[in-house]
N, C-alpha and C. Protein backbone atom coordinates (compact mmCIF):
# COMPACT_ATOMS: atom_id res chain seq x y z
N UNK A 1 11.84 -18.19 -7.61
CA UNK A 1 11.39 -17.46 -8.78
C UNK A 1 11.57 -18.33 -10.02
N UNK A 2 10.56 -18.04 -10.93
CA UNK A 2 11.19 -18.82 -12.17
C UNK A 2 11.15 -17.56 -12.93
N UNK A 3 12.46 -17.42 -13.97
CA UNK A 3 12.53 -16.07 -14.58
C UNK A 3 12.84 -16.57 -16.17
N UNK A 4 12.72 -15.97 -17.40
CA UNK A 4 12.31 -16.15 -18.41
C UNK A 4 12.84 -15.15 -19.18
N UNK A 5 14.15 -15.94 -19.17
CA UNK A 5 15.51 -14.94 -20.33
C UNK A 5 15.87 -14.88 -21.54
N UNK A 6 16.13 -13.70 -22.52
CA UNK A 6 16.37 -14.08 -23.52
C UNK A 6 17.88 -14.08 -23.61
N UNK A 7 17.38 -15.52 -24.38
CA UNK A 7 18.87 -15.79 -24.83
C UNK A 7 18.75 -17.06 -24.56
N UNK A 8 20.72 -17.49 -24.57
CA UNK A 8 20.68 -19.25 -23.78
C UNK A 8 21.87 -18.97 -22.91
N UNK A 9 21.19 -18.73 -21.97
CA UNK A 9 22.01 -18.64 -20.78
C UNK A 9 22.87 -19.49 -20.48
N UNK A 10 23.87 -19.25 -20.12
CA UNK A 10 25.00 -20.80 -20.34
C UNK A 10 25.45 -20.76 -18.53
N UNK A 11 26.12 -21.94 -18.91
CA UNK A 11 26.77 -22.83 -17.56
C UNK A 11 27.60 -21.54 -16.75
N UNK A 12 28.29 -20.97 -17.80
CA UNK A 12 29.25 -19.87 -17.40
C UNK A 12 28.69 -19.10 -16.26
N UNK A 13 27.96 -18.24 -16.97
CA UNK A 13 27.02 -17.02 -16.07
C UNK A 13 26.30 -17.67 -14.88
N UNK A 14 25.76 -18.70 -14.77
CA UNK A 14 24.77 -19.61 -14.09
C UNK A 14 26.01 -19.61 -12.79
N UNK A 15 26.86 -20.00 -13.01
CA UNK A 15 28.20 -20.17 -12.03
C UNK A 15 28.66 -18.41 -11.35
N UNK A 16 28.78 -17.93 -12.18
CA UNK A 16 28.82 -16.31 -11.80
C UNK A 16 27.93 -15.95 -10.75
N UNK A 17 26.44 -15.69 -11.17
CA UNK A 17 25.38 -15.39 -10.39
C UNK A 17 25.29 -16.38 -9.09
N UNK A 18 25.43 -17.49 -9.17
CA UNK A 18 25.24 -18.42 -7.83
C UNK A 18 26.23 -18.27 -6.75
N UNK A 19 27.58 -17.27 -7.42
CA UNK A 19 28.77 -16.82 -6.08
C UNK A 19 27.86 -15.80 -5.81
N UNK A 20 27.35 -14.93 -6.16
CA UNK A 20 26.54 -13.62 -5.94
C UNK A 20 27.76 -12.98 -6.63
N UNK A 21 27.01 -12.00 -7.08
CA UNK A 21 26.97 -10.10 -7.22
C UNK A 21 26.96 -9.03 -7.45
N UNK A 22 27.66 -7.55 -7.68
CA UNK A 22 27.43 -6.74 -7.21
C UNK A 22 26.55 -5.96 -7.94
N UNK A 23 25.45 -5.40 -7.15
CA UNK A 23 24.41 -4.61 -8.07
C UNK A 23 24.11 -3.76 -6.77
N UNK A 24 23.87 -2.15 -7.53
CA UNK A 24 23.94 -1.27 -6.50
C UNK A 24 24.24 -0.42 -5.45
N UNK A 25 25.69 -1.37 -5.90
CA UNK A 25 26.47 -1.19 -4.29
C UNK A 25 27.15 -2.82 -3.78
N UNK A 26 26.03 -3.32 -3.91
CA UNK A 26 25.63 -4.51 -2.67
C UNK A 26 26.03 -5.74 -3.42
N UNK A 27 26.83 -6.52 -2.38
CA UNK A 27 27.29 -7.87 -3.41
C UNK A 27 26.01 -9.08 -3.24
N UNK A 28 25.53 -9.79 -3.31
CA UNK A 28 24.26 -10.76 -3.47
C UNK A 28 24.57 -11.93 -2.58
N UNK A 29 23.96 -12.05 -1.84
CA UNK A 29 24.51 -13.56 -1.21
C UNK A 29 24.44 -14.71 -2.20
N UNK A 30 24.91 -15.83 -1.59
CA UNK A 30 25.03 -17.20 -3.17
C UNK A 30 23.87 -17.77 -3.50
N UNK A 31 23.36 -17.88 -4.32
CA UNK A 31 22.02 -18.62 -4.51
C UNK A 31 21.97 -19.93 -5.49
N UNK A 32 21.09 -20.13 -5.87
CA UNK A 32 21.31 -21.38 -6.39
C UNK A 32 20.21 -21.24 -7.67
N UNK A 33 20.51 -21.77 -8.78
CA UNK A 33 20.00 -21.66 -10.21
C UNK A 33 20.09 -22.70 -10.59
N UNK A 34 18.84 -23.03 -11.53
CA UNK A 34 18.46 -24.71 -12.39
C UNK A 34 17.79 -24.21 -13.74
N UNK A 35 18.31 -24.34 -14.70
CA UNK A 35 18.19 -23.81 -16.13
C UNK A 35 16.82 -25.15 -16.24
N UNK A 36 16.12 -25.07 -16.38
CA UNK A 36 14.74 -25.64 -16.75
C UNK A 36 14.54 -25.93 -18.20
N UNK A 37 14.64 -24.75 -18.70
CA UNK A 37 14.51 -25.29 -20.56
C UNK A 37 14.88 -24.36 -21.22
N UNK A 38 15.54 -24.54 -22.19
CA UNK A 38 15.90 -23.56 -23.35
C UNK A 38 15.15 -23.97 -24.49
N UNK A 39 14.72 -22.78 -25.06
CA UNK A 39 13.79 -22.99 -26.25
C UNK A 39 14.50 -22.18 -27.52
N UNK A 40 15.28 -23.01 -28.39
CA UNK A 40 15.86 -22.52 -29.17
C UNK A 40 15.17 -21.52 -30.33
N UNK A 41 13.89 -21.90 -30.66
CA UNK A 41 13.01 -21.06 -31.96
C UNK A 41 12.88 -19.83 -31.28
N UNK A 42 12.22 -19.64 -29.69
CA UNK A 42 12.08 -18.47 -29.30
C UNK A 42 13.10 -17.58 -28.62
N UNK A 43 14.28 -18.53 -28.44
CA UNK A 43 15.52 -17.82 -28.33
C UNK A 43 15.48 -17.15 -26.85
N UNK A 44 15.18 -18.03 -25.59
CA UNK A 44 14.71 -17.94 -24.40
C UNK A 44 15.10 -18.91 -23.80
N UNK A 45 15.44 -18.81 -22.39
CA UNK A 45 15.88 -19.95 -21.66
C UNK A 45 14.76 -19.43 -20.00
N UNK A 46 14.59 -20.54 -19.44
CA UNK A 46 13.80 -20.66 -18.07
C UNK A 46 14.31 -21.04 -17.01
N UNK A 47 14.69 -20.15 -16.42
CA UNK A 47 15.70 -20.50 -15.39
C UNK A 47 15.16 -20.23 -13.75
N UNK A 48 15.20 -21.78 -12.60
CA UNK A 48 14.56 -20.90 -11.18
C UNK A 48 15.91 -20.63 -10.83
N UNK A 49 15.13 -19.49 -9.96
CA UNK A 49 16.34 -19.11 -9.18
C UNK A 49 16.12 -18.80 -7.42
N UNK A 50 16.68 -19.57 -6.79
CA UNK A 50 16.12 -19.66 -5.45
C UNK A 50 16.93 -18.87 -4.33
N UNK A 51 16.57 -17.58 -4.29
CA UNK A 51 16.80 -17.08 -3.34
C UNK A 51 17.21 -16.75 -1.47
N UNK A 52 18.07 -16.25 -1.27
CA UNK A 52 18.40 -16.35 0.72
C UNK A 52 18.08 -14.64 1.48
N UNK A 53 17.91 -14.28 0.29
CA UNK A 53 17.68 -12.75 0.37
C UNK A 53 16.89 -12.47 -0.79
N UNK A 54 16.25 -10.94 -0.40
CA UNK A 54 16.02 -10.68 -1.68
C UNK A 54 15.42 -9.51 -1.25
N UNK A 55 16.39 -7.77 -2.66
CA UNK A 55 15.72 -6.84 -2.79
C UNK A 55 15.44 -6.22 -3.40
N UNK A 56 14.96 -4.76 -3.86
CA UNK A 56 14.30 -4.30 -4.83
C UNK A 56 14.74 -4.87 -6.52
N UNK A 57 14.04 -5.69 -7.02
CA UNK A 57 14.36 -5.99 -8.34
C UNK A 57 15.29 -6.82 -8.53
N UNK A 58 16.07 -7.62 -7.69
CA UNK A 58 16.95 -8.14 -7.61
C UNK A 58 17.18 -9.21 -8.13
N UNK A 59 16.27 -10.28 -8.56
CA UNK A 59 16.26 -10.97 -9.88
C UNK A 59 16.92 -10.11 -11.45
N UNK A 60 15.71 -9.48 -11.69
CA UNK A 60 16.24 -8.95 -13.01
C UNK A 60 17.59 -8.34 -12.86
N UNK A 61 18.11 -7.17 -11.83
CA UNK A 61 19.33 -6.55 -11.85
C UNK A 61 20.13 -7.57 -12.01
N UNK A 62 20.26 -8.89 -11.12
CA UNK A 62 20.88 -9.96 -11.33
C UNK A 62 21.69 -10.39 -12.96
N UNK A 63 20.40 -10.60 -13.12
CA UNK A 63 20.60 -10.73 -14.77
C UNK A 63 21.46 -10.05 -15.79
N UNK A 64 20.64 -8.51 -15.47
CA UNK A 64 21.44 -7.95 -16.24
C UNK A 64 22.73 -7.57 -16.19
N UNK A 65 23.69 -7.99 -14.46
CA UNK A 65 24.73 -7.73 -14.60
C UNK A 65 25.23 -8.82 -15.32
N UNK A 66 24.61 -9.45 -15.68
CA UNK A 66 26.15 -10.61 -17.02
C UNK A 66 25.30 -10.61 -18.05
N UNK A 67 24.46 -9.60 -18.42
CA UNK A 67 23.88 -9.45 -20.01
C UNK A 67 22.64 -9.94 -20.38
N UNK A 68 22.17 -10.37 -19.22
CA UNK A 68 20.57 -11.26 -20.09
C UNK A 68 19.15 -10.60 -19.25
N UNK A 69 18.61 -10.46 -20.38
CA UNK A 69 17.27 -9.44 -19.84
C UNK A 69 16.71 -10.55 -19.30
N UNK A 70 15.77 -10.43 -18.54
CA UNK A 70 14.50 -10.60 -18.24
C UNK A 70 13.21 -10.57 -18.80
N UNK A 71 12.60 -11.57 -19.41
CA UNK A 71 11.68 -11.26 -19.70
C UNK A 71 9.98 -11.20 -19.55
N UNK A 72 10.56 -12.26 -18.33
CA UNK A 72 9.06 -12.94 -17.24
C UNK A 72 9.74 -12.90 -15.85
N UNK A 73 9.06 -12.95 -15.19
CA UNK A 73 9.20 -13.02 -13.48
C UNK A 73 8.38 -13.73 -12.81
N UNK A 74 8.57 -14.93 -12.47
CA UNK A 74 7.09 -15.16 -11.49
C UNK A 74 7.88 -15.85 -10.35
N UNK A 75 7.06 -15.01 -8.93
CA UNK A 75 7.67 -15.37 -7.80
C UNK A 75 6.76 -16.58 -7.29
N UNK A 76 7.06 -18.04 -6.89
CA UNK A 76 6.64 -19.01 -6.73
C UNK A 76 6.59 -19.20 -5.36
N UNK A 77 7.52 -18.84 -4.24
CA UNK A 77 7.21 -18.92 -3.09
C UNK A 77 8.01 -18.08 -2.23
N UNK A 78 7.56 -17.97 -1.32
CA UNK A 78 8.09 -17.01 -0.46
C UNK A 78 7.73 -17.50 0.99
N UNK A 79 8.50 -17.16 1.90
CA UNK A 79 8.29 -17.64 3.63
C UNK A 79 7.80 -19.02 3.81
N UNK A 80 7.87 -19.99 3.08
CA UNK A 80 7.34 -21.19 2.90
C UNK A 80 5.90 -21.39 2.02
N UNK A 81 5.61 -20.24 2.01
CA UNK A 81 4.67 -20.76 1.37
C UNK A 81 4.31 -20.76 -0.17
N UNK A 82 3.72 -21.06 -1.07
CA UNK A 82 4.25 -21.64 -2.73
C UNK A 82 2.71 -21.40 -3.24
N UNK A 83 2.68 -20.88 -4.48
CA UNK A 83 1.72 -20.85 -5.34
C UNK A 83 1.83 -21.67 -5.90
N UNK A 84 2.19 -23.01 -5.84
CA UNK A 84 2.18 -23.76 -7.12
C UNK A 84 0.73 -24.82 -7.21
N UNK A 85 0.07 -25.03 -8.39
CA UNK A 85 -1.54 -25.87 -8.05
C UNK A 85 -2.37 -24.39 -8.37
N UNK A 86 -2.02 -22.91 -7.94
CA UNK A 86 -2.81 -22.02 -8.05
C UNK A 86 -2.69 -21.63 -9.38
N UNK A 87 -4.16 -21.10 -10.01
CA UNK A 87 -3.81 -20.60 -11.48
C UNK A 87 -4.27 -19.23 -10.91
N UNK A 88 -4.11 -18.24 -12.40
CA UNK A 88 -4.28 -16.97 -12.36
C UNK A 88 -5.05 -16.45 -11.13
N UNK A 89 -5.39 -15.61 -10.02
CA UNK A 89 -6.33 -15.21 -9.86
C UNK A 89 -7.24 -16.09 -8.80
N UNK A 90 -6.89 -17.11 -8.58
CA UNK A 90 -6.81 -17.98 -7.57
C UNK A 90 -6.15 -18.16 -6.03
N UNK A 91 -7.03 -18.28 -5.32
CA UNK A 91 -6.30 -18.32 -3.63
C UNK A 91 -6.85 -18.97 -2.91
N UNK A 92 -6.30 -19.52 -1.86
CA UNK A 92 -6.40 -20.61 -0.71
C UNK A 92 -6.51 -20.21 0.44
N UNK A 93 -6.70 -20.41 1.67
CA UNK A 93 -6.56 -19.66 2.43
C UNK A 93 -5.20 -19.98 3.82
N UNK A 94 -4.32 -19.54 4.03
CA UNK A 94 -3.38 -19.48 4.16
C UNK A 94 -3.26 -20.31 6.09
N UNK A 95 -2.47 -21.56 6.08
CA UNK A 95 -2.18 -21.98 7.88
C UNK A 95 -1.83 -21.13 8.19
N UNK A 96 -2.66 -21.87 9.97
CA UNK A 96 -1.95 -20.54 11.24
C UNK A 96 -0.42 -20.80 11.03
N UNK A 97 0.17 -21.87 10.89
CA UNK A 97 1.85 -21.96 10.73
C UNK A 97 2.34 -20.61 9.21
N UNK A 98 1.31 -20.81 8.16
CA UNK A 98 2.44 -19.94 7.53
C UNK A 98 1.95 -18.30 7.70
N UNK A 99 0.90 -18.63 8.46
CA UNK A 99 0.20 -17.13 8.49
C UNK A 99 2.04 -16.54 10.13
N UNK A 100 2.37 -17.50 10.85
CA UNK A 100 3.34 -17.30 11.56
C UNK A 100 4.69 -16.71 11.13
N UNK A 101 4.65 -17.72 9.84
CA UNK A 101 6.02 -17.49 8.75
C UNK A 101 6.36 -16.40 8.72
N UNK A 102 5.04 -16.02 7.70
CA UNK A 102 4.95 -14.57 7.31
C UNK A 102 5.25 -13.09 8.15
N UNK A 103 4.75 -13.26 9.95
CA UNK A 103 4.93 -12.40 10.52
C UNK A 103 6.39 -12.31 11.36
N UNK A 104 6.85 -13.34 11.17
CA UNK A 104 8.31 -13.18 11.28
C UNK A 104 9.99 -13.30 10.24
N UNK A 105 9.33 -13.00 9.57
CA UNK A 105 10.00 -12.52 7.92
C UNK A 105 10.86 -11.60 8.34
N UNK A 106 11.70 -11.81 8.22
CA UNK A 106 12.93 -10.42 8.62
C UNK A 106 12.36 -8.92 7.61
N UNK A 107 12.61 -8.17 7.87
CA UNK A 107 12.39 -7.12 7.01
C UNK A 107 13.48 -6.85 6.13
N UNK A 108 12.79 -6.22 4.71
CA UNK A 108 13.88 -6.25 3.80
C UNK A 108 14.23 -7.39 3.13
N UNK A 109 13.29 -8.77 3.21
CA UNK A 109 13.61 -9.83 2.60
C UNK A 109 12.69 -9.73 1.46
């Protein structure tokens, strides 16, 4: 995912979120985060965040358990396979390998 926070997300929280957790109930497995750019005028930072799980909303809840909204979401890949090269509204048509991916996706991911 690359997600699009306000604020400037610091080293601190970045370390927090990558042990995982708890939102919902449920503690988060560990993931891994790369602060991309902070844009000081608009007072926003761009952060991916690469997921081992993932459920309802669970980016943003993420977030907001150590204070920082959300303000963009874009999911970049999933089961191997990656939108990236695609613009708006744009599609490819998908290998028999990831068309495989896809049908063995655990559920609930």
């Amino acid at each position: 995912y690359i997600a699009t926070v306000e604020g400037n997300f610091t080293q601190e929280y970045k370390l927090i979120l990558e042990k995982g957790v708890t939102i919902d109930g449920k503690k988060t497995s560990p993931c891994r985060l790369k602060v991309k750019k902070h844009n000081k005028d608009k007072n926003k930072t761009i952060v991916e965040v690469i997921l081992q799980e993932g459920f309802n909303r669970q980016v943003k809840k993420m977030f907001e358990s150590v204070g920082y909204k959300v303000l963009k979401l874009h999911r970049e890949e999933f089961a191997g396979i990656s939108s990236r090269g695609l613009y708006e509204g744009q599609y490819r048509v998908l290998t028999k390998e990831e068309v495989h991916n896809l049908k063995n996706v655990p559920r609930g991911t």
